[in-house]
Protein backbone atom coordinates (compact mmCIF):
# COMPACT_ATOMS: atom_id res chain seq x y z
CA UNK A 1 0.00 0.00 0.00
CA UNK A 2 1.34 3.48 -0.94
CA UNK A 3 2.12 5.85 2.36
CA UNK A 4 0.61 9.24 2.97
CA UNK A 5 3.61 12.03 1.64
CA UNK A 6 5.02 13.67 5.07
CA UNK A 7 5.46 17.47 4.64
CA UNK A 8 7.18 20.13 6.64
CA UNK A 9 5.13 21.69 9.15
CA UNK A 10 6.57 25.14 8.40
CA UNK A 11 10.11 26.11 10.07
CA UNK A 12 9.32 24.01 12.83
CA UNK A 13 11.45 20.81 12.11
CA UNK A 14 8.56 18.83 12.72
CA UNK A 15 6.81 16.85 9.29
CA UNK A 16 3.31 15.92 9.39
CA UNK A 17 0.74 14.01 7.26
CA UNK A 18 -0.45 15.57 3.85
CA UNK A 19 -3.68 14.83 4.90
CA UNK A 20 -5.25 15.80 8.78
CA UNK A 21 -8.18 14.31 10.01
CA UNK A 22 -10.88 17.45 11.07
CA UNK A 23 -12.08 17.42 14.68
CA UNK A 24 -15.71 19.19 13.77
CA UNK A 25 -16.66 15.55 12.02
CA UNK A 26 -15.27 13.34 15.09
CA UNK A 27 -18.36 14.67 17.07
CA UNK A 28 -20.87 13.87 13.92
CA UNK A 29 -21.26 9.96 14.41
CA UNK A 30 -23.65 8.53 16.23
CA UNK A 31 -21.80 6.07 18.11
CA UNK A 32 -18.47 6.93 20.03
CA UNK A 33 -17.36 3.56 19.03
CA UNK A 34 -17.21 4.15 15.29
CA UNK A 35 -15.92 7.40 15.84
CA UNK A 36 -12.83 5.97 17.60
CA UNK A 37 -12.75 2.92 14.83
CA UNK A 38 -12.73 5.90 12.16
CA UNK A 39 -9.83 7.41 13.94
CA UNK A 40 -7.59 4.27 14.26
CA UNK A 41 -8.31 3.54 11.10
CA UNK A 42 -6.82 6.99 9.86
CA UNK A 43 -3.97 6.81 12.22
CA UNK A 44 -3.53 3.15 10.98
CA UNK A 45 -3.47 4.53 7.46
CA UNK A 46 -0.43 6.91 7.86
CA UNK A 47 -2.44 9.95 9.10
CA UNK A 48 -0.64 11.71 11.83
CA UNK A 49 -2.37 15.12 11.92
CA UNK A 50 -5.39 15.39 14.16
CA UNK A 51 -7.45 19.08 14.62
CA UNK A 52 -9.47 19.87 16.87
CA UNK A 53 -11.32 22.70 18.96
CA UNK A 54 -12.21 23.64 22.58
CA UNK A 55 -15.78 24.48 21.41
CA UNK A 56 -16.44 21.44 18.67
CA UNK A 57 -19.96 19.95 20.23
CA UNK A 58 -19.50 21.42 23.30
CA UNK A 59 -16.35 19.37 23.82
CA UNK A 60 -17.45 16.17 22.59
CA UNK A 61 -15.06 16.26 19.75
CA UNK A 62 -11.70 16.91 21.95
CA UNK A 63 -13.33 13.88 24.16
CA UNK A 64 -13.79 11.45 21.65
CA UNK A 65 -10.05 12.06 20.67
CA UNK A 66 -8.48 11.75 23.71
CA UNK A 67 -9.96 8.36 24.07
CA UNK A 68 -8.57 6.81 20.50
CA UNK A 69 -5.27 8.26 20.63
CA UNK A 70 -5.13 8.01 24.74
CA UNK A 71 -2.54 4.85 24.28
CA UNK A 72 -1.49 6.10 21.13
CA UNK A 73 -0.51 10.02 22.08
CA UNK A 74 3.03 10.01 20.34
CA UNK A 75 2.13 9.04 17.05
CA UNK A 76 -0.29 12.19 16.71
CA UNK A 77 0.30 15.58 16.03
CA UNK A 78 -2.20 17.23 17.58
CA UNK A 79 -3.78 20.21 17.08
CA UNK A 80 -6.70 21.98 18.96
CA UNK A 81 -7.96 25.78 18.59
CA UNK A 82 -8.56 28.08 21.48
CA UNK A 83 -12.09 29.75 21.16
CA UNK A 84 -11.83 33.08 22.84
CA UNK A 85 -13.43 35.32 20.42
CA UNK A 86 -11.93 38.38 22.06
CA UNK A 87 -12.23 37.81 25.70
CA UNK A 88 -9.14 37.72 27.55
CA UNK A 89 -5.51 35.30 28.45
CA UNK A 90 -7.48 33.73 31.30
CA UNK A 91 -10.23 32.19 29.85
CA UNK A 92 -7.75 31.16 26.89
CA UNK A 93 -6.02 29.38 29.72
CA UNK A 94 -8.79 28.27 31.11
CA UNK A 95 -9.76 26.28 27.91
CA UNK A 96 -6.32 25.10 27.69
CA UNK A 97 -6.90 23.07 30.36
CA UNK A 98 -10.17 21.87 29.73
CA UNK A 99 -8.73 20.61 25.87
CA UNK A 100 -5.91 18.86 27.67
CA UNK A 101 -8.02 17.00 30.49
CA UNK A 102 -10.58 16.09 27.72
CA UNK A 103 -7.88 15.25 25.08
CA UNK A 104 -5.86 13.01 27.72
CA UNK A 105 -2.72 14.32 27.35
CA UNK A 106 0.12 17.17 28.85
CA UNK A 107 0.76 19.05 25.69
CA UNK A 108 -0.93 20.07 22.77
CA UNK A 109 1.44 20.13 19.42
CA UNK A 110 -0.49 22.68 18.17
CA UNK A 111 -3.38 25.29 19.32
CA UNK A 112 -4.10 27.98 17.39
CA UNK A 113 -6.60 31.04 17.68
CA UNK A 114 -9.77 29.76 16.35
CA UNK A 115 -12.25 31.51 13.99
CA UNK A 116 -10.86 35.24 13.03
CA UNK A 117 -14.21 36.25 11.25
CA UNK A 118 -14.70 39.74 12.20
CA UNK A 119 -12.36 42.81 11.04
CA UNK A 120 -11.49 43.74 14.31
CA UNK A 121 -10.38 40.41 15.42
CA UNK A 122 -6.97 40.65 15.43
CA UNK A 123 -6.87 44.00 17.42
CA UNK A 124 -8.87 41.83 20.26
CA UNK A 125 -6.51 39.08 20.54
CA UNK A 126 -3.35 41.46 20.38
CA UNK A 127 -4.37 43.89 23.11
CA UNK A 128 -3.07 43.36 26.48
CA UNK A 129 -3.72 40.55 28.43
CA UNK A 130 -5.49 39.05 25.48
CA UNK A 131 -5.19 35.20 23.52
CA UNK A 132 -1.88 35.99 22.15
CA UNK A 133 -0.24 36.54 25.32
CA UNK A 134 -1.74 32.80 26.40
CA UNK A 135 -0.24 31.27 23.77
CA UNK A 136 3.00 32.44 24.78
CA UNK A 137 2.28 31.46 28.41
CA UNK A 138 1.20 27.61 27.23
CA UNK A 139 4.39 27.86 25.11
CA UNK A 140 6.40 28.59 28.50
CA UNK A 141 4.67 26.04 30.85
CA UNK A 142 5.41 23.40 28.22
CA UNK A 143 1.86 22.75 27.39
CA UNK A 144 1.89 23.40 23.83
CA UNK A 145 4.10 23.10 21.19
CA UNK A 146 3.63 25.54 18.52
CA UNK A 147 0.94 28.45 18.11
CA UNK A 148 -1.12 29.95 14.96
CA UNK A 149 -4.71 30.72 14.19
CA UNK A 150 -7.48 29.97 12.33
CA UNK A 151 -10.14 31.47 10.08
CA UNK A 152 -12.58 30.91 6.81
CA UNK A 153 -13.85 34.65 6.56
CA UNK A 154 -11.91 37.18 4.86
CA UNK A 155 -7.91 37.13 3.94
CA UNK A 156 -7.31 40.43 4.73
CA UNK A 157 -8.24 39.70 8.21
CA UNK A 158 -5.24 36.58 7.87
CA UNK A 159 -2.97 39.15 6.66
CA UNK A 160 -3.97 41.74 9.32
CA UNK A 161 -2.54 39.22 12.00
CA UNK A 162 0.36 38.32 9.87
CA UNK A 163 1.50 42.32 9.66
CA UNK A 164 1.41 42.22 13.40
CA UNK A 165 5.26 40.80 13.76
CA UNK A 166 3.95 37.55 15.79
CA UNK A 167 6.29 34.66 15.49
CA UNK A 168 3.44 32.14 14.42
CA UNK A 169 4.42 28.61 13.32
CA UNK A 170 1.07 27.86 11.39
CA UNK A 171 -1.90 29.12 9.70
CA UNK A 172 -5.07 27.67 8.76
CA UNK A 173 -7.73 28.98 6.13
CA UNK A 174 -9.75 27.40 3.40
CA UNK A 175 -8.37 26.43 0.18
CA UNK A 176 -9.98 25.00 -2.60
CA UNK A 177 -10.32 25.21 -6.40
CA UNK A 178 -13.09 27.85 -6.40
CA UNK A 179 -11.04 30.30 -3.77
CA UNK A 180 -8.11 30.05 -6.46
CA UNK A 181 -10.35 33.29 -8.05
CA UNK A 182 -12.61 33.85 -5.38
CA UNK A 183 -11.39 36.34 -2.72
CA UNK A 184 -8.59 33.97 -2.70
CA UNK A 185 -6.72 32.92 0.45
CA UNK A 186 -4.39 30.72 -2.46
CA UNK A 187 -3.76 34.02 -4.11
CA UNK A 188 -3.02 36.69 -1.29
CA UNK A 189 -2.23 34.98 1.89
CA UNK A 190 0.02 31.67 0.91
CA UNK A 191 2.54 33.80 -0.55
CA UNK A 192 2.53 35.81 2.69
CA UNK A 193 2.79 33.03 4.92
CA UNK A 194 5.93 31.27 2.51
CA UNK A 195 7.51 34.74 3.12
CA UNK A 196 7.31 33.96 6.67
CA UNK A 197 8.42 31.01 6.92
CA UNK A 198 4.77 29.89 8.74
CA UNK A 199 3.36 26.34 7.81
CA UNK A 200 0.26 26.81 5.70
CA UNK A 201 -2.67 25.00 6.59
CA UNK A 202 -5.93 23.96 3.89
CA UNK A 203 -9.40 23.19 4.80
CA UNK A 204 -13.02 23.50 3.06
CA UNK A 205 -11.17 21.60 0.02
CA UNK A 206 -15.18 21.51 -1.09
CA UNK A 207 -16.46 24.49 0.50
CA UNK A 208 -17.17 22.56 3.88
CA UNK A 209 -20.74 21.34 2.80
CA UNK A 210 -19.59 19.48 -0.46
CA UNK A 211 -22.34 21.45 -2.11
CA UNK A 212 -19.60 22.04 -5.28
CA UNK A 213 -18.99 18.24 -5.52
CA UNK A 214 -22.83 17.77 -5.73
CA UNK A 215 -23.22 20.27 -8.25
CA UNK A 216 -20.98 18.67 -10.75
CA UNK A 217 -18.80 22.03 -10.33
CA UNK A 218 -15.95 19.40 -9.03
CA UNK A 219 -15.22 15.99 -8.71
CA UNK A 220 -14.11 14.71 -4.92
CA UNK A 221 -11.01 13.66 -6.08
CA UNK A 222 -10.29 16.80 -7.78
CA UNK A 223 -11.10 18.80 -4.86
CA UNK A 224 -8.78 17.15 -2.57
CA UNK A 225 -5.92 16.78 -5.24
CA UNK A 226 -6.25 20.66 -6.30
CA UNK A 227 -5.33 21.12 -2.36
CA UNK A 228 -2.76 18.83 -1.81
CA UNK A 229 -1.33 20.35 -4.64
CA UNK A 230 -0.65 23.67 -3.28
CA UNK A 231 2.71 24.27 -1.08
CA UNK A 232 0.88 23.66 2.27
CA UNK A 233 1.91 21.29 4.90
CA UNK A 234 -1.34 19.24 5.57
CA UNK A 235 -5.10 19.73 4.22
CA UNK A 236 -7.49 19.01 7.21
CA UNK A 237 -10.62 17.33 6.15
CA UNK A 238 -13.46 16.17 8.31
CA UNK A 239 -14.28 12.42 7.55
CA UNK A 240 -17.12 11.06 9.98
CA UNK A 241 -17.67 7.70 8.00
CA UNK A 242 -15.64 4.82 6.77
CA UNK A 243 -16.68 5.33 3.33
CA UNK A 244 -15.52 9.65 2.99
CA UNK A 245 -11.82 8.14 4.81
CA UNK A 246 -11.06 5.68 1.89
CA UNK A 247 -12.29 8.28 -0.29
CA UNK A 248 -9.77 10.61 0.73
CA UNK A 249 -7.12 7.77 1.32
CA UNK A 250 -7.46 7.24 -2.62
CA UNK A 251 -5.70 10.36 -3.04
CA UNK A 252 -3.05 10.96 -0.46
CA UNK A 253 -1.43 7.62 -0.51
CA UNK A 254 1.08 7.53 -2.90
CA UNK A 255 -0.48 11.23 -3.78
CA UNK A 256 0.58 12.60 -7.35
CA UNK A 257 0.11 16.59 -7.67
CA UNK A 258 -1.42 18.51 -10.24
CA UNK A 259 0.99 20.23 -12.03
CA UNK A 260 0.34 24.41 -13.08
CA UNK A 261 -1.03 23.83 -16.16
CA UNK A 262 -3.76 21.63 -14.62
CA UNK A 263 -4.20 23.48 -11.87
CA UNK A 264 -4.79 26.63 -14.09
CA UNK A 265 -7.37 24.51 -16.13
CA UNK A 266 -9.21 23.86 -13.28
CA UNK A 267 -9.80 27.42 -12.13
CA UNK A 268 -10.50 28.64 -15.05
CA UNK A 269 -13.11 25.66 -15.73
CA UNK A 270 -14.66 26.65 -12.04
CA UNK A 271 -14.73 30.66 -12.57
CA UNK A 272 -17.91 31.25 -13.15
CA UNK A 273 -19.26 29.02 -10.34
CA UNK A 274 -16.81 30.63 -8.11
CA UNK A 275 -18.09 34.81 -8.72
CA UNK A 276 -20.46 35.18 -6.62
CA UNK A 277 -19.74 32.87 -3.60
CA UNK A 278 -22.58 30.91 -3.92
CA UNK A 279 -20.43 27.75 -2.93
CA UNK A 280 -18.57 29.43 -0.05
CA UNK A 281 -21.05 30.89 2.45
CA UNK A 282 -18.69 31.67 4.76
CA UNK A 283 -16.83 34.03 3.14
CA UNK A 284 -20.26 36.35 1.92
CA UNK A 285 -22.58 35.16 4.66
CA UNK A 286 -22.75 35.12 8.44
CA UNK A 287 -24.33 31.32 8.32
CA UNK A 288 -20.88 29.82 9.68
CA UNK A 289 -19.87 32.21 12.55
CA UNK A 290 -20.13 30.22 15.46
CA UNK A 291 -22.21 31.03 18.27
CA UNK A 292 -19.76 32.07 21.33
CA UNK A 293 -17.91 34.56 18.08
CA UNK A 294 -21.50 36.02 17.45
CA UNK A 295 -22.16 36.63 20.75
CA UNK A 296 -18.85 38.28 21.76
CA UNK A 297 -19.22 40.32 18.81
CA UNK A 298 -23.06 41.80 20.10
CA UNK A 299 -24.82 39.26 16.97
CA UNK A 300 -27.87 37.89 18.17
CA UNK A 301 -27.80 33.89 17.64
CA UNK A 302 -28.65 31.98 13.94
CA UNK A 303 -31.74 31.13 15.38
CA UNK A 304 -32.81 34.38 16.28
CA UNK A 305 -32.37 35.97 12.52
CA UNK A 306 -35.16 35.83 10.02
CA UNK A 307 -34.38 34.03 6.72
């Protein structure tokens, strides 16, 4: 069987799996026991990358992981976001600890700021006594690894916390055919980050509903390959059944890249589906902001707005 390409994670020294296994999904299945069996199986398969977040199903999600990779820790490189949304180091800290009891383990790999949706995001975690400052704390108390952050919105707001002079190790946004000319986080803020030095991170390879695969705009396979094609370190990609994990397994082991010319093909050939956003909601709606963001932020919740 052909093995799973290991990239660098950034300047870090560390390599990781091409492919990560998404937290948000590990909290989907029904059972905890075929959650776990999914997990194993993925780990078993050659992926080492496993996100997470402090706020995924009200911390189902970190739970379910600590208990398939509780004998297992050292294989995994794991990562798990911190969900502040503008409120302060403390409660940052406070999570931390609540992501390590729940994940089983003394040290996260990787947590990273989750969410940056809002302009003025990256002026609330910088300000004194804010997130950033936690992440250096966890850095110095040996609970975690490396620090970066996290968003799907806007990548101006990405570049807003990259101009800030912060020593970040990663970065995670979405990346996917259809962003390649579509406010384009492939276009403006992976340049950025190789300028850095800062690993670069993919999700949403299919707009995080799969809406463009159903419409015919894309094929799976093409989805994921377009990604793993880029110069990232890992593409993180939620697979809550048996049947999406050997889907994805098709094209990571032994993975073959696009080369330009292809790649250039295929954005061109999804333009015109990309325009107006219709396939990414979350970069020209509010439908994906997360509750705790929305209400830090004065939003009332989802289910309080009128369609």
């Amino acid at each position: 069987m052909s093995t799973i390409p290991l990239r660098p994670l950034g300047r870090t020294g560390v390599t990781v799996s091409a492919l990560g296994l998404g937290g948000y999904h590990i909290g989907l299945t029904k059972e905890e026991s075929e959650s776990i069996r999914i997990q194993h199986a993925a780990l078993d398969a050659g992926i080492n990358f496993f996100d997470n977040a402090w706020e995924y199903h009200d911390g189902l999600s970190e739970e379910r992981m600590g208990k398939a990779i509780a004998d297992r820790r050292e294989k995994v490189f794991l990562m798990t976001k911190v969900c502040t949304h503008g409120r302060d180091k403390h409660e940052a800290m406070r999570q931390l600890e609540d992501s390590l009891r729940r994940l089983q383990t003394d040290h996260i790999d990787l947590w990273q700021v989750h969410e940056l949706a809002y302009d003025n995001d990256p002026a609330l975690h910088f300000v004194p006594d804010g997130v950033i400052e936690a992440l250096d704390q966890a850095k110095q108390q040996g609970k975690v690894r490396f620090v970066g952050f996290t968003g799907h919105k806007s990548p101006e707001i990405h570049l807003d916390m990259l101009s800030r002079g912060y020593p970040f190790d990663a970065c995670l946004m979405p990346l996917n055919v259809l962003d390649g000319t579509f406010r384009s986080f492939e276009q403006k803020v992976l340049p950025e980050l190789a300028r850095q030095g800062v690993a670069a991170l993919g999700m949403k390879s299919m707009g995080g509903s799969s809406d463009m695969v159903r419409a015919g705009v894309v094929t799976a396979q093409e989805a994921l390959r377009y990604v793993m094609s880029l110069p990232i370190a890992t593409l993180v990609s939620g697979m809550a059944s048996q049947r999406v994990l050997e889907q994805n397994l098709a094209v990571a082991q032994g993975f073959t890249p696009f080369n330009e010319a292809e790649m250039q093909a295929l954005r061109e050939r999804c333009r015109a589906a990309a325009a107006d956003g219709r396939f990414e909601l979350y970069k020209v709606s509010a439908k994906h902001e997360g509750p705790i963001g929305r209400a830090q932020h004065g939003f009332p919740p989802q289910s309080a707005m009128v369609d």
